[in-house]
N, C-alpha and C. Protein backbone atom coordinates (compact mmCIF):
# COMPACT_ATOMS: atom_id res chain seq x y z
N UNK A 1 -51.75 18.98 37.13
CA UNK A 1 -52.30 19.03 35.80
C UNK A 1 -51.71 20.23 35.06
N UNK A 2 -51.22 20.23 33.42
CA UNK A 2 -51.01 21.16 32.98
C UNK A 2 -51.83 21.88 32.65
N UNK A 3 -51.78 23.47 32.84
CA UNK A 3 -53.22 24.48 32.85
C UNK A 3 -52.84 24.11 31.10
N UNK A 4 -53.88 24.75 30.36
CA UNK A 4 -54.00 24.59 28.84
C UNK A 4 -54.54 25.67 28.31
N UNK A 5 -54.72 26.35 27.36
CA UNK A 5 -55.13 27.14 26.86
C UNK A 5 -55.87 27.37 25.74
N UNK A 6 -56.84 27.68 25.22
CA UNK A 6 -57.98 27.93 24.54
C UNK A 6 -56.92 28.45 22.75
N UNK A 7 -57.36 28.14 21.81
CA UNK A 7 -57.10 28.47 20.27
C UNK A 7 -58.23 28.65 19.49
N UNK A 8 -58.76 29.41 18.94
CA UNK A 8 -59.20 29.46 17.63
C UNK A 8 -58.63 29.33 16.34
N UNK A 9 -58.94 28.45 15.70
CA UNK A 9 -58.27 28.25 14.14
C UNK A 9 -59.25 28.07 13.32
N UNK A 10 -58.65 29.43 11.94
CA UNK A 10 -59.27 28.76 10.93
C UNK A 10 -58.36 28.28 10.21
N UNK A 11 -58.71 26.74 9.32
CA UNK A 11 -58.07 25.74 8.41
C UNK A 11 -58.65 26.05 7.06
N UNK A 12 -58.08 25.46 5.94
CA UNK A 12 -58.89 25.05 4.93
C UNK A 12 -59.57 23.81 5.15
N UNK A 13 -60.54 23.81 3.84
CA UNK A 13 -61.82 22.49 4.36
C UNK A 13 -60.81 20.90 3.98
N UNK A 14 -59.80 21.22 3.23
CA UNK A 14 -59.22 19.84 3.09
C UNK A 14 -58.51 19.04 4.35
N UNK A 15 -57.50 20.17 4.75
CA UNK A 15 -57.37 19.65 6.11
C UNK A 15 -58.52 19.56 6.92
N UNK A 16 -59.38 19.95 7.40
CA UNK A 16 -60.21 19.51 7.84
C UNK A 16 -60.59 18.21 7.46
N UNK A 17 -61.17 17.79 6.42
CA UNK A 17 -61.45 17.13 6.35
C UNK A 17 -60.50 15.99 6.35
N UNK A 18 -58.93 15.87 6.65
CA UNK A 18 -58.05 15.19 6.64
C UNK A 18 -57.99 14.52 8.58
N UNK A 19 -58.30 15.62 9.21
CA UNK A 19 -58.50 15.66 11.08
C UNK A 19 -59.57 14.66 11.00
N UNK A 20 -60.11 14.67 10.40
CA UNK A 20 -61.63 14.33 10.85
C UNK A 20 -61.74 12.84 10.54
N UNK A 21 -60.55 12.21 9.16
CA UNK A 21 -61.01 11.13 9.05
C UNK A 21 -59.38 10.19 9.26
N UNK A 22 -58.47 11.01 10.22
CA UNK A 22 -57.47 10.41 10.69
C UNK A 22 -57.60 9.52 11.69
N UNK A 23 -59.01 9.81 12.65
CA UNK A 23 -59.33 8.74 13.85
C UNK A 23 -58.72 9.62 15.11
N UNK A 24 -57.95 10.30 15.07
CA UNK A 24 -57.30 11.26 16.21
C UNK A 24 -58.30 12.38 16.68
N UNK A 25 -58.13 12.71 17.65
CA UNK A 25 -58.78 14.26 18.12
C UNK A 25 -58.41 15.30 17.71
N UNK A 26 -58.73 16.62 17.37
CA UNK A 26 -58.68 17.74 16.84
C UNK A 26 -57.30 18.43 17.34
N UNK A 27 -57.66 18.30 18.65
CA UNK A 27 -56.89 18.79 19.82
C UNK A 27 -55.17 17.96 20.05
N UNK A 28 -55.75 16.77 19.79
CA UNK A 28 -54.03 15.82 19.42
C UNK A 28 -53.41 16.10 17.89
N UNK A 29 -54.03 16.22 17.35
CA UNK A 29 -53.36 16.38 15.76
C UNK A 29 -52.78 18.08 15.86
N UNK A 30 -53.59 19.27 16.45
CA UNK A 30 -53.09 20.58 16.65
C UNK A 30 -52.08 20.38 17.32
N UNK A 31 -51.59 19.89 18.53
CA UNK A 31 -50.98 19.41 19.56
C UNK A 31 -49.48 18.90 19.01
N UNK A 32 -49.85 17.83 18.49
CA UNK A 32 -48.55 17.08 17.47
C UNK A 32 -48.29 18.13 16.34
N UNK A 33 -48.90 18.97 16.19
CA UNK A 33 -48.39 19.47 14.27
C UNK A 33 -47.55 20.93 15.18
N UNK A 34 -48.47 21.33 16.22
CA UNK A 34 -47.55 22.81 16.96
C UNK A 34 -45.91 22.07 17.78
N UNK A 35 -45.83 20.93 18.48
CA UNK A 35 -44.69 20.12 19.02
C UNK A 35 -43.55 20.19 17.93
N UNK A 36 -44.23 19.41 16.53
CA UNK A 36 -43.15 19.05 15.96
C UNK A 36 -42.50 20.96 15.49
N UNK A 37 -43.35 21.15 14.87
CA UNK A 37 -42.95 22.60 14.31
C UNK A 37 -42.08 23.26 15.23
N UNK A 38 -42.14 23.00 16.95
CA UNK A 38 -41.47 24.03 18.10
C UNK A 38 -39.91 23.02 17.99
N UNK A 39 -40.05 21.66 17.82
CA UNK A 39 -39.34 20.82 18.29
C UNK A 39 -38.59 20.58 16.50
N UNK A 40 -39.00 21.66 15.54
CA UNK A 40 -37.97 21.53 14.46
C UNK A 40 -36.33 22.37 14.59
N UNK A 41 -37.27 23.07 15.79
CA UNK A 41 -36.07 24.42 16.08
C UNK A 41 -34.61 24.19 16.61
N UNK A 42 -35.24 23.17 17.43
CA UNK A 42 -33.70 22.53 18.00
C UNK A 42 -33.24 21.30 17.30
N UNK A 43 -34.10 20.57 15.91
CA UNK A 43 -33.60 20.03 15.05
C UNK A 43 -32.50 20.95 14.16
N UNK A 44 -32.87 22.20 13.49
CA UNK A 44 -32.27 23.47 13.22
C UNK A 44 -30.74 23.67 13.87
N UNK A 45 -31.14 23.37 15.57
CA UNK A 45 -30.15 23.72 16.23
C UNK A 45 -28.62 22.66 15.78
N UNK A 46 -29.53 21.68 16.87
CA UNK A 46 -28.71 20.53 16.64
C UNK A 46 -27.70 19.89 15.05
N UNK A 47 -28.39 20.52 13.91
CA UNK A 47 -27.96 20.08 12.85
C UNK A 47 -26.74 21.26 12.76
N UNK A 48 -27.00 22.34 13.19
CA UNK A 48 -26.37 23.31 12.96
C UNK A 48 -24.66 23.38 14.00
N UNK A 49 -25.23 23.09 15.32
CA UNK A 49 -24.08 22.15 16.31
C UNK A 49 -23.43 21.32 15.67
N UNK A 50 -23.91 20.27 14.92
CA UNK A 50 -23.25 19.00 14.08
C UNK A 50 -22.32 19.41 13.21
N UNK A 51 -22.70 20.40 11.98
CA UNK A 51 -21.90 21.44 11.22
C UNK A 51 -20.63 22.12 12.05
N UNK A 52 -21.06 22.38 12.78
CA UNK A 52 -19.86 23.23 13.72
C UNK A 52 -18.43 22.26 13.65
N UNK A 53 -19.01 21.43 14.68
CA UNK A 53 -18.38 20.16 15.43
C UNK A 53 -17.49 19.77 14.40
N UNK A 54 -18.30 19.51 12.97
CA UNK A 54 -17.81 18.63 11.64
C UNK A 54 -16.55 19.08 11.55
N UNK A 55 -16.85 20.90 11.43
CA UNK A 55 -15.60 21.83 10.38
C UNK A 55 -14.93 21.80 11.77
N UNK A 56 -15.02 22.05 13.39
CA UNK A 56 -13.66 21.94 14.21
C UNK A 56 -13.12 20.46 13.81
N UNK A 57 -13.96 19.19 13.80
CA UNK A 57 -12.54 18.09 14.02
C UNK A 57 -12.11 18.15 12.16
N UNK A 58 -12.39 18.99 11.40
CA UNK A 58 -11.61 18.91 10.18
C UNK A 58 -10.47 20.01 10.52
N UNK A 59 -10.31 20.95 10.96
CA UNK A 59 -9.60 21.66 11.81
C UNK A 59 -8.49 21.02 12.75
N UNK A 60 -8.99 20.19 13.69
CA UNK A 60 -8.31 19.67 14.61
C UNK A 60 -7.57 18.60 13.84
N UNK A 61 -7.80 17.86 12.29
CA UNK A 61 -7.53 16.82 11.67
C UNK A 61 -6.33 17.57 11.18
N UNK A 62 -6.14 18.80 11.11
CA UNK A 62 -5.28 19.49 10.00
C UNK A 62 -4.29 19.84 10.63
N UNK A 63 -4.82 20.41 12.07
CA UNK A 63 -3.88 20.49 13.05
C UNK A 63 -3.16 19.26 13.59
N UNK A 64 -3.79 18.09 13.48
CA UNK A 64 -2.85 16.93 13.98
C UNK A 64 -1.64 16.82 12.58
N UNK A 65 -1.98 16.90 11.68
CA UNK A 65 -1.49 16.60 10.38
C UNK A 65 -0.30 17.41 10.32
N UNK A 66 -0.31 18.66 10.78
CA UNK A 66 0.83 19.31 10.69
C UNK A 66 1.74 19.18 11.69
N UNK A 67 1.20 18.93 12.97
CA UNK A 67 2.07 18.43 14.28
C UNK A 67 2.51 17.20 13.86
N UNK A 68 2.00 16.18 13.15
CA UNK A 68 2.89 15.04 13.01
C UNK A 68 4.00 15.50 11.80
N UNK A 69 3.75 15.80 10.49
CA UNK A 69 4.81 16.60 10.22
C UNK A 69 6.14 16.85 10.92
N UNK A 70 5.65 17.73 12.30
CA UNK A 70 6.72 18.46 12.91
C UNK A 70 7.53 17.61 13.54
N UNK A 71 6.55 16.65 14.18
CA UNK A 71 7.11 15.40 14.97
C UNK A 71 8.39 14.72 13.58
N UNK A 72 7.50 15.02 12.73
CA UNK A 72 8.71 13.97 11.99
C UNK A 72 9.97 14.55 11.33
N UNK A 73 9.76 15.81 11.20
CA UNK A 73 10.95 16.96 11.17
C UNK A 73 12.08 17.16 12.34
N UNK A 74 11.61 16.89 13.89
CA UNK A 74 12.24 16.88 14.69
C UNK A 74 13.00 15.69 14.47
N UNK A 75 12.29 14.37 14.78
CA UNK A 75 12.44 12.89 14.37
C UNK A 75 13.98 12.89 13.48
N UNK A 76 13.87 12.95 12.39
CA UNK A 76 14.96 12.92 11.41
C UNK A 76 16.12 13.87 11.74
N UNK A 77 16.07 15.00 12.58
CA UNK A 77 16.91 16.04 12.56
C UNK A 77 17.87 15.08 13.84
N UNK A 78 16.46 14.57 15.14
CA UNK A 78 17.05 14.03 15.65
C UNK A 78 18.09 13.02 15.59
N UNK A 79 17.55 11.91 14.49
CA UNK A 79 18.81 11.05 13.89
C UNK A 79 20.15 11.62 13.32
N UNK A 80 19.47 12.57 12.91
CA UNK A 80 21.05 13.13 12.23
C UNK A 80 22.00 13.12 13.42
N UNK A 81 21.57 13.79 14.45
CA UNK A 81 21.96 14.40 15.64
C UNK A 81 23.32 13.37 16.45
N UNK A 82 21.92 11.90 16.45
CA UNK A 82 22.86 10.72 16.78
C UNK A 82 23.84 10.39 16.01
N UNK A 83 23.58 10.65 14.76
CA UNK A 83 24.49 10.22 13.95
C UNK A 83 25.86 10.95 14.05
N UNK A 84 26.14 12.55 13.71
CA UNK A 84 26.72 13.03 14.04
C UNK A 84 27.58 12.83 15.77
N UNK A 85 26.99 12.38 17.15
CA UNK A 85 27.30 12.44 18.18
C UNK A 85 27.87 11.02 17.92
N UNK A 86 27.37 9.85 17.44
CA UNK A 86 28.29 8.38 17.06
C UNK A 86 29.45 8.96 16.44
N UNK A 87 29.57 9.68 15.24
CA UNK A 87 30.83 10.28 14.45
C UNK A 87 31.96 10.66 15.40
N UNK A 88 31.24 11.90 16.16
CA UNK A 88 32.09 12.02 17.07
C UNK A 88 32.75 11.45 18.19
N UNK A 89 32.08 10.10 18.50
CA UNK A 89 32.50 9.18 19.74
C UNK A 89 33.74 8.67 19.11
N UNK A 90 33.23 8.16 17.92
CA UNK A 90 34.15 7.17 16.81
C UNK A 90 35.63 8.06 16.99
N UNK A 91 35.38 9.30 16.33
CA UNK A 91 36.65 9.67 16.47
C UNK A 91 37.38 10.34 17.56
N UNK A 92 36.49 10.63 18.42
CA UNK A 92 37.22 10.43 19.96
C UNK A 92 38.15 9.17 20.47
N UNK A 93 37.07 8.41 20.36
CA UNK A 93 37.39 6.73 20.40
C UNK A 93 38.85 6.65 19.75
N UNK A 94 39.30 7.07 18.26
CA UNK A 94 40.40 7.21 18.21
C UNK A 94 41.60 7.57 18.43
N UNK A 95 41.09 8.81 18.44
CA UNK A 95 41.89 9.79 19.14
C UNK A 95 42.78 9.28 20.47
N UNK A 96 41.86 8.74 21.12
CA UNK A 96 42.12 8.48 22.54
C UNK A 96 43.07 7.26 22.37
N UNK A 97 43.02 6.33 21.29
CA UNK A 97 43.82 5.20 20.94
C UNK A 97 44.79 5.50 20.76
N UNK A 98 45.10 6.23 19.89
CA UNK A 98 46.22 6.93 19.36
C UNK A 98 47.27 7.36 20.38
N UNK A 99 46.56 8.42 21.32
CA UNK A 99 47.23 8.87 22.11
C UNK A 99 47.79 7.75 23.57
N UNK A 100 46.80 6.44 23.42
CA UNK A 100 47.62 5.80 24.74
C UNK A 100 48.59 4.86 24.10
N UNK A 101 48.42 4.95 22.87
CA UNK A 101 49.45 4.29 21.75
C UNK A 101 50.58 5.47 22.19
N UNK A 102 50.49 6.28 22.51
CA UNK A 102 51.93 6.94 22.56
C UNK A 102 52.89 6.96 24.22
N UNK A 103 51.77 6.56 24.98
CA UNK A 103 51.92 6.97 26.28
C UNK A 103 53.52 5.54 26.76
N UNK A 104 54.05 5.85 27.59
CA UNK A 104 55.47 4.81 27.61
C UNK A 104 54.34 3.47 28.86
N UNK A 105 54.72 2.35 28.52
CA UNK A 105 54.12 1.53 29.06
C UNK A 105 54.83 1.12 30.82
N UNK A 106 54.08 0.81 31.56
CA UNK A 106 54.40 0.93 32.97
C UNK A 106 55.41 0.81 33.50
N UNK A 107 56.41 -0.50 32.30
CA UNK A 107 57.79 -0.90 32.69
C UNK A 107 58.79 0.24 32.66
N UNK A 108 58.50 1.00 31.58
CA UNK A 108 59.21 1.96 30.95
C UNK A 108 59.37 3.44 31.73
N UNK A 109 57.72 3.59 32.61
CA UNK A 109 58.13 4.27 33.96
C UNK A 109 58.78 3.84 34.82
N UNK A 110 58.79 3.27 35.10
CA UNK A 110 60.13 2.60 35.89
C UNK A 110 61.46 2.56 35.60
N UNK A 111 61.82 2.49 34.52
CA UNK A 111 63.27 2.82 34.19
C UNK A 111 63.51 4.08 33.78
N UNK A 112 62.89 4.70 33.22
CA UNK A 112 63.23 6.09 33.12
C UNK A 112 62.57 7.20 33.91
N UNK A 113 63.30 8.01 33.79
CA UNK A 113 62.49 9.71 34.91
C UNK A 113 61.71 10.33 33.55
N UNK A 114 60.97 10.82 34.37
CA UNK A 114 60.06 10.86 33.29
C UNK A 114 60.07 12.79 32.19
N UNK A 115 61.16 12.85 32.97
CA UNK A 115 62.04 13.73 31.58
C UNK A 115 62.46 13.26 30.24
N UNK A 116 63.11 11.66 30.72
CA UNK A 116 63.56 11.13 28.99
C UNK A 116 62.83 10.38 28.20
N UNK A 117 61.22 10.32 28.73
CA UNK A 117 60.27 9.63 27.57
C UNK A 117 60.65 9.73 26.55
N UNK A 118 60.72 11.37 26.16
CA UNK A 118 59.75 11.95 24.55
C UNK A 118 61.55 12.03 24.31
N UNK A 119 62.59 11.94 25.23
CA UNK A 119 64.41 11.89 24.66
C UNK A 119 64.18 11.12 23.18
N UNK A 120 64.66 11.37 22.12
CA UNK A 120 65.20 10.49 21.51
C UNK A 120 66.46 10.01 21.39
């Protein structure tokens, strides 16, 4: 059993007279009016937690906002990147044409030493 403890109160006569013709006991209506009042505190709390919470994920919203940003700064720099590294294949790619365009073809090692390629 919960031990309980003894109160004296004085009210005005309206409340009183409001206890009296609610149908409840004296002792349940004191009971419920001291609960809610203890149990506003961590309403207080809780609303005040909620506030918190609100302004971090507006925070954390701002922070995603700028990381995607970044993501997309990298993103594009990255394309360039490819783009530039295709440029350069391309003209490797040529390059390399060019040069087996010059090279003497297999028959041509064979008949000559390979001192009189570049002979004109």
């Amino acid at each position: 059993m919960v031990e309980k403890k003894q109160l004296n109160v004085r009210i005005p006569a309206d409340l009183y007279e409001k206890m009296e013709s609610s149908g409840k006991t004296q002792v349940a209506i004191i009971e419920d009016a001291l609960r809610k009042y203890f149990d506003s505190d961590k309403v207080v709390d809780a609303t005040k937690k909620i506030e918190d919470l609100q302004k971090e994920v507006i925070q954390l919203t701002e922070r995603i906002s700028s990381k995607d940003n970044e993501i997309r700064v990298v993103n594009e720099s990255l394309g360039r990147a490819y783009d530039h590294a295709r440029e350069w294949r391309e003209a490797f790619n040529s390059m390399n044409d060019k040069v087996k365009s010059l090279l003497p073809s297999p028959e041509e090692i064979q008949k000559k030493a390979w001192w009189q390629f570049w002979k004109k």
